[in-house]
C-alpha atoms as a PDB file:
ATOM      1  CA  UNK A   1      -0.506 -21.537 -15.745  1.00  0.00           C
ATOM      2  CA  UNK A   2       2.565 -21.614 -15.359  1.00  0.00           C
ATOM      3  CA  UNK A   3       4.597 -19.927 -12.630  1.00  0.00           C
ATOM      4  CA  UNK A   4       8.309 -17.468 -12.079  1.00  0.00           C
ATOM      5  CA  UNK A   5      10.945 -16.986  -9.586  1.00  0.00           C
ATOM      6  CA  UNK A   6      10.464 -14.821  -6.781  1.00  0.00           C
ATOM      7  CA  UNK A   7      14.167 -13.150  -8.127  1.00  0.00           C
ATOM      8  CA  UNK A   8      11.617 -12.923 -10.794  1.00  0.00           C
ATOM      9  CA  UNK A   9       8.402 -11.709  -9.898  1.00  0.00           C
ATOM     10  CA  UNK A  10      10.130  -8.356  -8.419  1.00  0.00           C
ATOM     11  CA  UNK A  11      11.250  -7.361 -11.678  1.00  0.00           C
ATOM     12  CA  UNK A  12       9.354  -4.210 -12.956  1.00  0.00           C
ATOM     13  CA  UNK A  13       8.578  -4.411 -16.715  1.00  0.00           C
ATOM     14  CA  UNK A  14       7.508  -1.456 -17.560  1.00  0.00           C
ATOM     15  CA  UNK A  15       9.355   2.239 -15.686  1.00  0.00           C
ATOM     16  CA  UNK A  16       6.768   4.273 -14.034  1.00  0.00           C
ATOM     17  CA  UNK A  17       7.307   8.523 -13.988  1.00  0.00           C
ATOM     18  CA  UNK A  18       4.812   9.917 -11.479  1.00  0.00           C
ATOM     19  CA  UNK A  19       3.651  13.096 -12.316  1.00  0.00           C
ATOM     20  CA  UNK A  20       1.156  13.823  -9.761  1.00  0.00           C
ATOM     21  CA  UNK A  21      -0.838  12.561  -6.855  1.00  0.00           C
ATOM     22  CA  UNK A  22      -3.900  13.115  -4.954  1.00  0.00           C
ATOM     23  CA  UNK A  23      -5.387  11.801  -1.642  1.00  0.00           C
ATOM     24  CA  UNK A  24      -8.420  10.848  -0.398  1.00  0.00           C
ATOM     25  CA  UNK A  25     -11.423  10.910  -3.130  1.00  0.00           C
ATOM     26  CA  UNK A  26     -13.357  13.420  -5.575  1.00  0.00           C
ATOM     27  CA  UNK A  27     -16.322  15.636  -5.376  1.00  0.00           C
ATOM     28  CA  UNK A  28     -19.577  13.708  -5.544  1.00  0.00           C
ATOM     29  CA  UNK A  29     -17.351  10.159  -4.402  1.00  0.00           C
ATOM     30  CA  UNK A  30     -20.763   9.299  -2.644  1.00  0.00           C
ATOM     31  CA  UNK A  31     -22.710   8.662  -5.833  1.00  0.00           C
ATOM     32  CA  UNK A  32     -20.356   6.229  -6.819  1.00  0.00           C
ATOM     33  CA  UNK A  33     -21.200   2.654  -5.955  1.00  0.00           C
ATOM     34  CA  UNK A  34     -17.394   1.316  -6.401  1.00  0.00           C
ATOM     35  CA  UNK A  35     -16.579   3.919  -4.050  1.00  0.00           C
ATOM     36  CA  UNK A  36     -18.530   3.470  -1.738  1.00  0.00           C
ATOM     37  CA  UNK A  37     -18.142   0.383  -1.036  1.00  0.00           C
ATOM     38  CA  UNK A  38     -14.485   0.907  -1.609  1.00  0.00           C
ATOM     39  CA  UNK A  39     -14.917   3.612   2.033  1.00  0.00           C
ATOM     40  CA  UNK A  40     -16.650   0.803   3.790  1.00  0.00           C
ATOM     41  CA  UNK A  41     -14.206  -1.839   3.188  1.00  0.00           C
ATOM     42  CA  UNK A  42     -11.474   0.032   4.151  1.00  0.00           C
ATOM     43  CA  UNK A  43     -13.074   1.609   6.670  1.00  0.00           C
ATOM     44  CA  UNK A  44     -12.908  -1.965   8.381  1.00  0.00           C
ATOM     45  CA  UNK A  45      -9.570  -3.054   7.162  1.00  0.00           C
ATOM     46  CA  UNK A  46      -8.409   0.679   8.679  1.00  0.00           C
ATOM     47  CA  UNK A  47      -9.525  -0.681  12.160  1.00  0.00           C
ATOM     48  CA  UNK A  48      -7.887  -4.032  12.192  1.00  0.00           C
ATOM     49  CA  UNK A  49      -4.829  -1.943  11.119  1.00  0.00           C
ATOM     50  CA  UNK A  50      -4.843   0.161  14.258  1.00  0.00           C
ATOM     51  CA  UNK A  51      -5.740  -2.479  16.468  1.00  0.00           C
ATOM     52  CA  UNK A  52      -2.806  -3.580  15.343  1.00  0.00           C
ATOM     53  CA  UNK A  53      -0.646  -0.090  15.005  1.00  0.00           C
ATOM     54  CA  UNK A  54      -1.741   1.555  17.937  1.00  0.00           C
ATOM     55  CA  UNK A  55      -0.373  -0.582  20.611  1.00  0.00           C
ATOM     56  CA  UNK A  56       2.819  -1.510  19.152  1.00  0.00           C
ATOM     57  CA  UNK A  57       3.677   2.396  18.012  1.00  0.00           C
ATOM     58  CA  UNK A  58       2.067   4.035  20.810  1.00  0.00           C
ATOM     59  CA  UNK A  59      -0.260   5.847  18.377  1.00  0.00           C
ATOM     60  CA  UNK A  60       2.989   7.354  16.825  1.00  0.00           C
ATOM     61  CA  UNK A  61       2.075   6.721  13.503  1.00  0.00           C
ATOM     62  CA  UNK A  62      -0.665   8.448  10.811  1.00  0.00           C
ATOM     63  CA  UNK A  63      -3.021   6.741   8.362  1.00  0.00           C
ATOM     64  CA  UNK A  64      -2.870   8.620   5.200  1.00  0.00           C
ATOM     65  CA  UNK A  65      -6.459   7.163   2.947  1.00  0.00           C
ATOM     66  CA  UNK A  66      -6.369   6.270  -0.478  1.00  0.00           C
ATOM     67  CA  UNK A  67      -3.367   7.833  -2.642  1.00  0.00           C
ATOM     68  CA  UNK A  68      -3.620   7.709  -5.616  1.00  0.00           C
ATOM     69  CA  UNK A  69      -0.664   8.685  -8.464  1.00  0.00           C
ATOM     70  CA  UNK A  70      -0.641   9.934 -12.259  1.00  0.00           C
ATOM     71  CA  UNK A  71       2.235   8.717 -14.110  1.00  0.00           C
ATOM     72  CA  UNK A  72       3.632  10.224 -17.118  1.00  0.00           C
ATOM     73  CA  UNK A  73       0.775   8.540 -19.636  1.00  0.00           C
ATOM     74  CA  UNK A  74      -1.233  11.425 -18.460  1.00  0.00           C
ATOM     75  CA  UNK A  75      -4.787  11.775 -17.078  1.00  0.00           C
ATOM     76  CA  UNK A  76      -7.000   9.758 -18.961  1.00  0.00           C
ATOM     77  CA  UNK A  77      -4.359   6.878 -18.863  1.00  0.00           C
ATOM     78  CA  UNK A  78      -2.188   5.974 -16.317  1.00  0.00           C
ATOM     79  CA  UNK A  79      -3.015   6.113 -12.812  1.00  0.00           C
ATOM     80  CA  UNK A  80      -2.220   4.042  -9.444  1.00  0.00           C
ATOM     81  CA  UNK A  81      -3.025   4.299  -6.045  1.00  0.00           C
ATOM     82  CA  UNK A  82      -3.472   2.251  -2.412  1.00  0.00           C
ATOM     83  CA  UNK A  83      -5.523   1.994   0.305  1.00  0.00           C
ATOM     84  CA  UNK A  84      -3.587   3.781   2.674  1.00  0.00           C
ATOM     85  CA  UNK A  85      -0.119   5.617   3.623  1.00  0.00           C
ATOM     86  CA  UNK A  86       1.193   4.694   7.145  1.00  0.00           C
ATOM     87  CA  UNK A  87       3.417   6.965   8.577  1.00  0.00           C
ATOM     88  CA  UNK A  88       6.012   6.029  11.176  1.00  0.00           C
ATOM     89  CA  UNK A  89       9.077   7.038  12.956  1.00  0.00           C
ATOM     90  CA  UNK A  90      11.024   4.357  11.338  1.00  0.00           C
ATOM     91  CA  UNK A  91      10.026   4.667   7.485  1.00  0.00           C
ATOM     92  CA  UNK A  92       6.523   5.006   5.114  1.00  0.00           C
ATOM     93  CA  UNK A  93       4.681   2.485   3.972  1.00  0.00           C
ATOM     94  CA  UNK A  94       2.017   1.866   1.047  1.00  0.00           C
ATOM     95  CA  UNK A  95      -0.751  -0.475   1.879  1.00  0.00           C
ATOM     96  CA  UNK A  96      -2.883  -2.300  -0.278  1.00  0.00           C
ATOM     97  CA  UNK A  97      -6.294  -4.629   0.644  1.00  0.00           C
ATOM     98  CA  UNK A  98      -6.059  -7.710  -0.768  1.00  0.00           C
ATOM     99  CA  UNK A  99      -9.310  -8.842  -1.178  1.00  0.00           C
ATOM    100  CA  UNK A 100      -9.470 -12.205  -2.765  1.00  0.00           C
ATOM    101  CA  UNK A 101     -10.035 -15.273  -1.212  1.00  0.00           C
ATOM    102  CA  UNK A 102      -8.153 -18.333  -2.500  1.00  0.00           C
ATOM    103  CA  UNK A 103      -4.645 -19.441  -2.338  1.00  0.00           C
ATOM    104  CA  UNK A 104      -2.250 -16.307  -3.762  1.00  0.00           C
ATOM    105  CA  UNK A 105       0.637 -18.015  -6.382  1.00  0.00           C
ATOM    106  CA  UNK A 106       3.176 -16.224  -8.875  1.00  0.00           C
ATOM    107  CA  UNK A 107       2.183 -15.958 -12.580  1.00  0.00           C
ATOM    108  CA  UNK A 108       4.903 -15.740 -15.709  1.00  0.00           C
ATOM    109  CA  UNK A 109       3.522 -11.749 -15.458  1.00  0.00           C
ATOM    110  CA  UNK A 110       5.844  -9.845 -12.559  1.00  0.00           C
ATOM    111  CA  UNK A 111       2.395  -7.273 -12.884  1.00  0.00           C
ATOM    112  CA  UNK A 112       0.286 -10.178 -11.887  1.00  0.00           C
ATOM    113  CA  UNK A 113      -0.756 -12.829  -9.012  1.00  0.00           C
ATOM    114  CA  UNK A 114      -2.650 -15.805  -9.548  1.00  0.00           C
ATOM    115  CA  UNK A 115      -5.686 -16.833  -6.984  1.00  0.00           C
ATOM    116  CA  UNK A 116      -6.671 -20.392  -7.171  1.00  0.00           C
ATOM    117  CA  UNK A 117     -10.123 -21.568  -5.060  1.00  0.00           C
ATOM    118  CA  UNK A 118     -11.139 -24.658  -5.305  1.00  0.00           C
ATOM    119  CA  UNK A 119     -10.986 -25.720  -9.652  1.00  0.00           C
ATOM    120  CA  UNK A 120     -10.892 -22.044 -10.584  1.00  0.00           C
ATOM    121  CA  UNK A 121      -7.921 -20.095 -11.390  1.00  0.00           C
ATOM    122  CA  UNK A 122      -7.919 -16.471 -12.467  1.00  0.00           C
ATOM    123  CA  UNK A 123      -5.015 -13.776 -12.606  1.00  0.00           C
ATOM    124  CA  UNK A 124      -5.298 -10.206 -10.503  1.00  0.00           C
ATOM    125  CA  UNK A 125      -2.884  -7.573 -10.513  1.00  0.00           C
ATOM    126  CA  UNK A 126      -0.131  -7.667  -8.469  1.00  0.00           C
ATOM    127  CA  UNK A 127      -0.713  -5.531  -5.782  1.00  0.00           C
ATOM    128  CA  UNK A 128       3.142  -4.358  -5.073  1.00  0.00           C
ATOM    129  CA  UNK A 129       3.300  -3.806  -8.757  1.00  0.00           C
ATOM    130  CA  UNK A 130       0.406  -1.462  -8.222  1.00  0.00           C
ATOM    131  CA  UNK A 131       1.513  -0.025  -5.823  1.00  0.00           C
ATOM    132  CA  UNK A 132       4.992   1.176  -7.281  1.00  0.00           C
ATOM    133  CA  UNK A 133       4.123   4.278  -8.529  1.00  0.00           C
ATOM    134  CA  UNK A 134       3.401   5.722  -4.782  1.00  0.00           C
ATOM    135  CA  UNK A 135       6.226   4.448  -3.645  1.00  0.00           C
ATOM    136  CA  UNK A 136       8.324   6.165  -6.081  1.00  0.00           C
ATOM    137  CA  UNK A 137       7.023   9.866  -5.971  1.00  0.00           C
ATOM    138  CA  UNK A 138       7.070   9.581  -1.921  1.00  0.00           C
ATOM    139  CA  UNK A 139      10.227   8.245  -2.492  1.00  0.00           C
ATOM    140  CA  UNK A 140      11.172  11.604  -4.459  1.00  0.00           C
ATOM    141  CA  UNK A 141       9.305  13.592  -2.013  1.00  0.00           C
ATOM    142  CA  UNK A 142      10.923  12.613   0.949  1.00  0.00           C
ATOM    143  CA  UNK A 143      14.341  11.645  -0.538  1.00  0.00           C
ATOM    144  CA  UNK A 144      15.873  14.642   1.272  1.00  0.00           C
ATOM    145  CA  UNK A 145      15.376  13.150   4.923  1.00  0.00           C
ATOM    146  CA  UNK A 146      16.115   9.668   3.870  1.00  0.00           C
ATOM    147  CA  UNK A 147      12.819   8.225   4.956  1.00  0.00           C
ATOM    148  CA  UNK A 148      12.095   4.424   3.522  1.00  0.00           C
ATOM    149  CA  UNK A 149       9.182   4.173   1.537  1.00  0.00           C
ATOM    150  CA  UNK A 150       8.169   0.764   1.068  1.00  0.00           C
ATOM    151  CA  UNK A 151       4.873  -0.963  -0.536  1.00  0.00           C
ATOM    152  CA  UNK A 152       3.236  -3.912   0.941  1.00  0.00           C
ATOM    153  CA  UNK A 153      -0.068  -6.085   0.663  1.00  0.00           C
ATOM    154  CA  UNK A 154      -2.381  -6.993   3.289  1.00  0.00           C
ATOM    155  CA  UNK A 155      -4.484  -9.558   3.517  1.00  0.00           C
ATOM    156  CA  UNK A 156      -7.700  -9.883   6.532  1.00  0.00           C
ATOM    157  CA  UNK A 157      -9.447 -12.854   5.147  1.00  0.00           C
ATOM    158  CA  UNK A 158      -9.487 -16.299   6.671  1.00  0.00           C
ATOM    159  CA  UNK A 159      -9.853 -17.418   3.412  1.00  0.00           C
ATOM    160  CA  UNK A 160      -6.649 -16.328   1.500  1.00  0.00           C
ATOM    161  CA  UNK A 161      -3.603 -18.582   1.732  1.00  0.00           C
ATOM    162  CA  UNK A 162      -0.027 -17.060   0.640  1.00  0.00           C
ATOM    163  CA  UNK A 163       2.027 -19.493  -1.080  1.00  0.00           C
ATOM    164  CA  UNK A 164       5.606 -19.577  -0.101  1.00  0.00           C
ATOM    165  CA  UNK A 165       7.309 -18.377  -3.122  1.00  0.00           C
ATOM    166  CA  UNK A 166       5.127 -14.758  -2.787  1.00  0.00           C
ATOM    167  CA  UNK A 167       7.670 -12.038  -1.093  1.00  0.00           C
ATOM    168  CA  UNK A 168       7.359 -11.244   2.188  1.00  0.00           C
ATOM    169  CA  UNK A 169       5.824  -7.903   1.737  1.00  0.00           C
ATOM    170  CA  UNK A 170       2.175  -9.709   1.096  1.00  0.00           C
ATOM    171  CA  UNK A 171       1.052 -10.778   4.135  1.00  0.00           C
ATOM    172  CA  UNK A 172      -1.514 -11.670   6.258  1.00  0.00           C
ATOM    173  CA  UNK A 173      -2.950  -9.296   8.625  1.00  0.00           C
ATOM    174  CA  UNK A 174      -1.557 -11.320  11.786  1.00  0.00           C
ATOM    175  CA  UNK A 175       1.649 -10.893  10.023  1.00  0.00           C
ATOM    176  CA  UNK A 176       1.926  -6.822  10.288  1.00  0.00           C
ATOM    177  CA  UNK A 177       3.172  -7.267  13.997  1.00  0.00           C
ATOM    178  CA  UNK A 178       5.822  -9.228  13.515  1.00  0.00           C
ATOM    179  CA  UNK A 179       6.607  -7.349   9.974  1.00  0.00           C
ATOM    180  CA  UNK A 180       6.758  -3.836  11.903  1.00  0.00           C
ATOM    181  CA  UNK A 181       9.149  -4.880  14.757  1.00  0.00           C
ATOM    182  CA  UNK A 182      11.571  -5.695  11.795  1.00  0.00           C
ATOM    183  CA  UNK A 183      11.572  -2.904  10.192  1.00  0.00           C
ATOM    184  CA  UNK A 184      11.806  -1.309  13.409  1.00  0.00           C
ATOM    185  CA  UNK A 185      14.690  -3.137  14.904  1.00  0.00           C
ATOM    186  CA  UNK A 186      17.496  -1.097  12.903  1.00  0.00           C
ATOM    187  CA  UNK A 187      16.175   2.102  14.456  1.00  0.00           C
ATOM    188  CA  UNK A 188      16.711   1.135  18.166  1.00  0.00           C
ATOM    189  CA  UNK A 189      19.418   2.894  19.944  1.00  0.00           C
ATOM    190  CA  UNK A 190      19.829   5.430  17.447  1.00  0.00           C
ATOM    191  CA  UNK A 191      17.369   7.628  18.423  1.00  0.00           C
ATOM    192  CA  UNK A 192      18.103  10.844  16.492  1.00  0.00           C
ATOM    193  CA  UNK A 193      17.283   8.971  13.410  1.00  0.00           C
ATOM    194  CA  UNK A 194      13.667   8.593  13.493  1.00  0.00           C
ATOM    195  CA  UNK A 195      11.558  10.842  11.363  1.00  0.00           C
ATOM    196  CA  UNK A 196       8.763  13.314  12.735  1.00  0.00           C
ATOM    197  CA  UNK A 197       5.041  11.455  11.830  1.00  0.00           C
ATOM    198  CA  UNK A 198       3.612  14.963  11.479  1.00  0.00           C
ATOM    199  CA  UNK A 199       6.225  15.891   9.761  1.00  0.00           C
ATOM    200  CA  UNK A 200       6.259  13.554   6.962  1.00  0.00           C
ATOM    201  CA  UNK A 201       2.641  13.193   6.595  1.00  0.00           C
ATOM    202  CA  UNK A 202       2.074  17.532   6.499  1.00  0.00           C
ATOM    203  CA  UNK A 203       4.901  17.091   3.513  1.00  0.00           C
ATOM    204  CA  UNK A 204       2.495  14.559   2.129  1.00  0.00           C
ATOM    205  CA  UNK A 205      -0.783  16.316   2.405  1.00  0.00           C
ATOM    206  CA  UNK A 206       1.222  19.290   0.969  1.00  0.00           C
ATOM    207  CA  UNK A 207       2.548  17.078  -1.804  1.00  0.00           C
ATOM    208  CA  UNK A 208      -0.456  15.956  -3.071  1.00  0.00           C
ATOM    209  CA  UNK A 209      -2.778  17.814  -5.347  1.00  0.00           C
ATOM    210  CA  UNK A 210      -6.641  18.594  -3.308  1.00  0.00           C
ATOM    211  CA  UNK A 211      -9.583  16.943  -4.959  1.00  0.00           C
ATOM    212  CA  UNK A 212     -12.485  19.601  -5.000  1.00  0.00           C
ATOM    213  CA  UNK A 213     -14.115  18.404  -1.257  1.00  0.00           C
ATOM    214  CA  UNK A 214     -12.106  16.871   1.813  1.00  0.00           C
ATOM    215  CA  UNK A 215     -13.331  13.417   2.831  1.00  0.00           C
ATOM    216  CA  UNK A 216     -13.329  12.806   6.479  1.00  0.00           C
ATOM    217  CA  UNK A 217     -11.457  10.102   7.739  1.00  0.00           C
ATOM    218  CA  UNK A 218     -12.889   6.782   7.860  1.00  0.00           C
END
């Protein structure tokens, strides 16, 4: 298969217009099998995330689960989401779970990565391309305080190699340390520019549509 620029690979093809978005899951979520198991993996991934999180923020930060957007192909059509909204003083940022094992390569698709394991090769989506959506209605929804919204990709498993040419914003887990004190560095001495966590993630709760029944938190 053969392969793109990374210049490449963050070209959009195709404009997304969110319309809508909800968080969290649906009435009845339980007596779907996807689902569930979708809860307990990220239940997991949720508490590798605040191991990491918690110390370096000093629990000033909010996990927002599952967001997911409608764009303008309506209902029954389009529709995006990720794992989780973190919330910080220094910006917003949309998580996705990678969860394939294999080494992670670019495609000739910008909407697609390739995972090679051992002789197999197959395509998945690519997981900031997924993501876009979220990142531009919280964009719109926070565009009056100037808060960065910013999508990135998590992997946890051993398993999963990154090739080089992938852009920094897919990562491995031990990565989100190092990836946070970056983002953060900008903010340092200025402090009357951070943003309020509760403040951002009420105007995100508030944002989004309710599904018929509140999940608790993982």
């Amino acid at each position: 298969m053969s392969r793109r620029s990374r210049s490449h690979a963050q070209t959009q093809p195709t404009a997304f217009f969110p319309t809508q978005a909800y968080l969290g899951y649906p009435k009845g979520y339980q007596q779907e099998p996807s689902l569930r198991q979708r809860r307990r993996e990220y239940a997991e991934f949720s508490r590798k995330l605040r191991a990491i999180f918690a110390p370096l923020l000093l629990n000033r930060y909010a996990l927002l689960e599952h967001m997911m957007v409608q764009t303008s192909q309506g209902f029954s059509g389009g529709a995006a989401g990720a794992d989780c909204v973190a919330v910080t003083r220094f910006g917003v940022f949309v998580i996705t779970h990678i969860r394939s094992v294999g080494t992670l390569s670019l495609t000739t698709k910008a909407n697609e990565l390739l995972v090679t394991e051992a002789d197999t090769e197959h395509a998945i989506r690519c997981p900031l391309w997924q993501a876009a959506p979220v990142v531009h209605f919280l964009s719109a929804l926070l565009a009056d305080i100037k808060c960065p919204v910013e999508a990135i990709a998590i992997t946890a498993e051993d398993a999963c190699k990154i090739d080089f040419d992938l852009p920094p914003s897919i990562m491995k887990l031990h990565e989100v340390d190092q990836f946070l004190r970056q983002r953060y560095a900008p903010f340092v001495g200025v402090q009357w520019s951070f943003f309020d966590v509760n403040q951002i993630s009420a105007r995100i709760r508030q944002g989004c549509r309710d599904w018929d029944e509140e999940v608790a938190e993982a």
